[in-house]
C-alpha atoms as a PDB file:
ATOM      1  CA  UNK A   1     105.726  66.166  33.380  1.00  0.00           C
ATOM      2  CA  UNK A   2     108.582  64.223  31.364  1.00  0.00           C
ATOM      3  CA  UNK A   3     109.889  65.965  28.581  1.00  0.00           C
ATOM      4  CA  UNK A   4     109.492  64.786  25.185  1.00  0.00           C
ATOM      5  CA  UNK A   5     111.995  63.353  22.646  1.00  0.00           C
ATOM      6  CA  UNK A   6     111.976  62.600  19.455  1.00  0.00           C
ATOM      7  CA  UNK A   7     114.161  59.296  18.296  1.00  0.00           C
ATOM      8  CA  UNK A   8     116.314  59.907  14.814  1.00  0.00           C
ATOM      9  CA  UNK A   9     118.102  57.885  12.774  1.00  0.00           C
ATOM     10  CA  UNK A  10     121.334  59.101  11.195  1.00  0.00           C
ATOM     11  CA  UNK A  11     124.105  57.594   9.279  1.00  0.00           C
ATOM     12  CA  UNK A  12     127.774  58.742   9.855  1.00  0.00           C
ATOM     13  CA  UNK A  13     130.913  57.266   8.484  1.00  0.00           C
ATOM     14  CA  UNK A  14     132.347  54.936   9.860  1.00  0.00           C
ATOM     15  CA  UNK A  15     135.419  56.347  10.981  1.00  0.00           C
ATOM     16  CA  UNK A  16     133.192  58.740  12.630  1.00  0.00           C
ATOM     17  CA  UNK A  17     130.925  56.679  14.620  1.00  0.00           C
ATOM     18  CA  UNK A  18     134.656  55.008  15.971  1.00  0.00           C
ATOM     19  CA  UNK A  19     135.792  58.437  17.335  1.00  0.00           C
ATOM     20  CA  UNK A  20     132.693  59.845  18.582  1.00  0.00           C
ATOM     21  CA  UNK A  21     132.360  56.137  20.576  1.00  0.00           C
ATOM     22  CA  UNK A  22     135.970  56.020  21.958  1.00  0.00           C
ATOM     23  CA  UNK A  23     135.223  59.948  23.709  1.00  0.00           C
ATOM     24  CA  UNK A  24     131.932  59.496  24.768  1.00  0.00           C
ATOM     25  CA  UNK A  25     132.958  55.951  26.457  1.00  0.00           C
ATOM     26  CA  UNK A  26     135.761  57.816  28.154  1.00  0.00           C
ATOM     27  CA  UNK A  27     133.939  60.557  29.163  1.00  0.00           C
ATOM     28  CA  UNK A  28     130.740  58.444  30.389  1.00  0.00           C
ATOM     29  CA  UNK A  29     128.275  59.864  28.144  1.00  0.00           C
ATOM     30  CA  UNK A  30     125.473  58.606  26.267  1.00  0.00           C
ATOM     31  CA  UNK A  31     125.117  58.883  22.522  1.00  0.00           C
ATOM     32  CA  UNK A  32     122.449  61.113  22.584  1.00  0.00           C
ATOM     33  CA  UNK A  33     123.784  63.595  25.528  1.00  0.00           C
ATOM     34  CA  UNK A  34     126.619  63.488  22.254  1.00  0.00           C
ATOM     35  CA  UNK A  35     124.416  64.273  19.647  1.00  0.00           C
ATOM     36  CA  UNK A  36     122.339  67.162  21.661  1.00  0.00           C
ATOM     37  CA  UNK A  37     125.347  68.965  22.522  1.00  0.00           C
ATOM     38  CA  UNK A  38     127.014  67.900  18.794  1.00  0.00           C
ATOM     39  CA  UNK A  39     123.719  69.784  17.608  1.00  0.00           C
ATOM     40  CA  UNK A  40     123.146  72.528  20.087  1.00  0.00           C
ATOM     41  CA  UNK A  41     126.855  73.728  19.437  1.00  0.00           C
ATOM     42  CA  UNK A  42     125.818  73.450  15.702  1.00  0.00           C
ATOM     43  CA  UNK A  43     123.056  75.485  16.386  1.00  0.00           C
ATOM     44  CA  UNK A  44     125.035  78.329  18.570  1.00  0.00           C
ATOM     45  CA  UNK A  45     127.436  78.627  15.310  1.00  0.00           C
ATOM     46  CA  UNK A  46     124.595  79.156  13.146  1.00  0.00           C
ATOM     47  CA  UNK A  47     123.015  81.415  14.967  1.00  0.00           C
ATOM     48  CA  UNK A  48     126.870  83.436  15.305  1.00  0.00           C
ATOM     49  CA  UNK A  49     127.125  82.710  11.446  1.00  0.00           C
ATOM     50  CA  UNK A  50     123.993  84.699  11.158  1.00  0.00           C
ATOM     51  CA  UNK A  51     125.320  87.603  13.486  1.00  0.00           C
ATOM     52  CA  UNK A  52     128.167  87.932  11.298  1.00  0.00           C
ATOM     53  CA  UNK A  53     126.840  88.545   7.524  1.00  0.00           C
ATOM     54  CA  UNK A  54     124.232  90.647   9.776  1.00  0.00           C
ATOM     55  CA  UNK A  55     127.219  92.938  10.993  1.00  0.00           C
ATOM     56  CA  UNK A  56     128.892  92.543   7.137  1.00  0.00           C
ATOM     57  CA  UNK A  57     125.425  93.515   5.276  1.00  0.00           C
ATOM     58  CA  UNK A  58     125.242  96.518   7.761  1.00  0.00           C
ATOM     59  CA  UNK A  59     128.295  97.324   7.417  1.00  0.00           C
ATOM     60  CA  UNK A  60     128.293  97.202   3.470  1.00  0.00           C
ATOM     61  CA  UNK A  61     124.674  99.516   3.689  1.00  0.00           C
ATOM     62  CA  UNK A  62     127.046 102.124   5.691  1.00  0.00           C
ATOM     63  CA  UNK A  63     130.981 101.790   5.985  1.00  0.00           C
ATOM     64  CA  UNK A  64     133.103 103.621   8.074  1.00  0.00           C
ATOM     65  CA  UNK A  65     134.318 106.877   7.089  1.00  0.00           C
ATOM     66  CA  UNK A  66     137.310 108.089   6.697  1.00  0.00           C
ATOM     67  CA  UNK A  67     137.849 109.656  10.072  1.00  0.00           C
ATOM     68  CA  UNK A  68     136.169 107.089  11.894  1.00  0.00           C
ATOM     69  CA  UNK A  69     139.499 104.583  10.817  1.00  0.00           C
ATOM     70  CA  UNK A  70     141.789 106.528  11.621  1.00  0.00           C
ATOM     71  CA  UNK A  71     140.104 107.265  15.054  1.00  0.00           C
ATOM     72  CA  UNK A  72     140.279 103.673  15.566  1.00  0.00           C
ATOM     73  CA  UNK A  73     143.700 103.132  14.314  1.00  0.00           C
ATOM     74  CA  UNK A  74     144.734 105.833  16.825  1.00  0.00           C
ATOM     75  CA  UNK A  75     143.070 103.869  19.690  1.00  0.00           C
ATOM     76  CA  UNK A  76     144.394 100.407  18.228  1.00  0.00           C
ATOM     77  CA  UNK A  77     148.109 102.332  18.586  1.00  0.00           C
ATOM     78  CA  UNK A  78     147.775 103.931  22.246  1.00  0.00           C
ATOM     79  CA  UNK A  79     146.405 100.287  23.507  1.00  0.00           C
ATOM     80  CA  UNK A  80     149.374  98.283  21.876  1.00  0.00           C
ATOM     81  CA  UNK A  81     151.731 100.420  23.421  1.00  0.00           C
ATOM     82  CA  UNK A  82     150.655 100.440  27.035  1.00  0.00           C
ATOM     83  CA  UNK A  83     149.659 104.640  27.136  1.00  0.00           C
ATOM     84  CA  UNK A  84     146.686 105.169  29.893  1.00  0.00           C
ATOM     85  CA  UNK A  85     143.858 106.601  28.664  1.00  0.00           C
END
């Protein structure tokens, strides 16, 4: 079964629509194998935006402790300078 697509209609500017043509030409692609990657790499940065302010927000509910920073400055130290483990 063929998959399904939906046809869209955006506007860009100008200068834009020159760039995006000038790549894809070179690189032999279509417009809209542009746009889906364009939008699926859109979508993998929201989805990493969203992993972020999750980490923040849980980090803001419970932030490291005192000992815990130190621990990891400790670490951060012995890996800089080259020291086995």
């Amino acid at each position: 079964m063929a998959k399904v697509a939906t046809k869209v209609a955006v506007s860009i500017p100008d200068d834009l629509y020159r760039a995006i043509e000038k790549i894809r030409k070179i690189r032999g692609k279509s417009r809209s194998a542009v746009m889906q990657e364009a939008l699926r790499h859109w979508l993998h940065d929201q989805a990493q935006v969203a992993l972020v302010r999750e980490y923040e927000a849980g980090y803001r509910r419970r932030p490291e402790s005192q000992r815990e920073v130190k621990a990891a400055e400790a670490a951060a130290v012995r890996l800089l300078s080259g020291d086995d483990w």
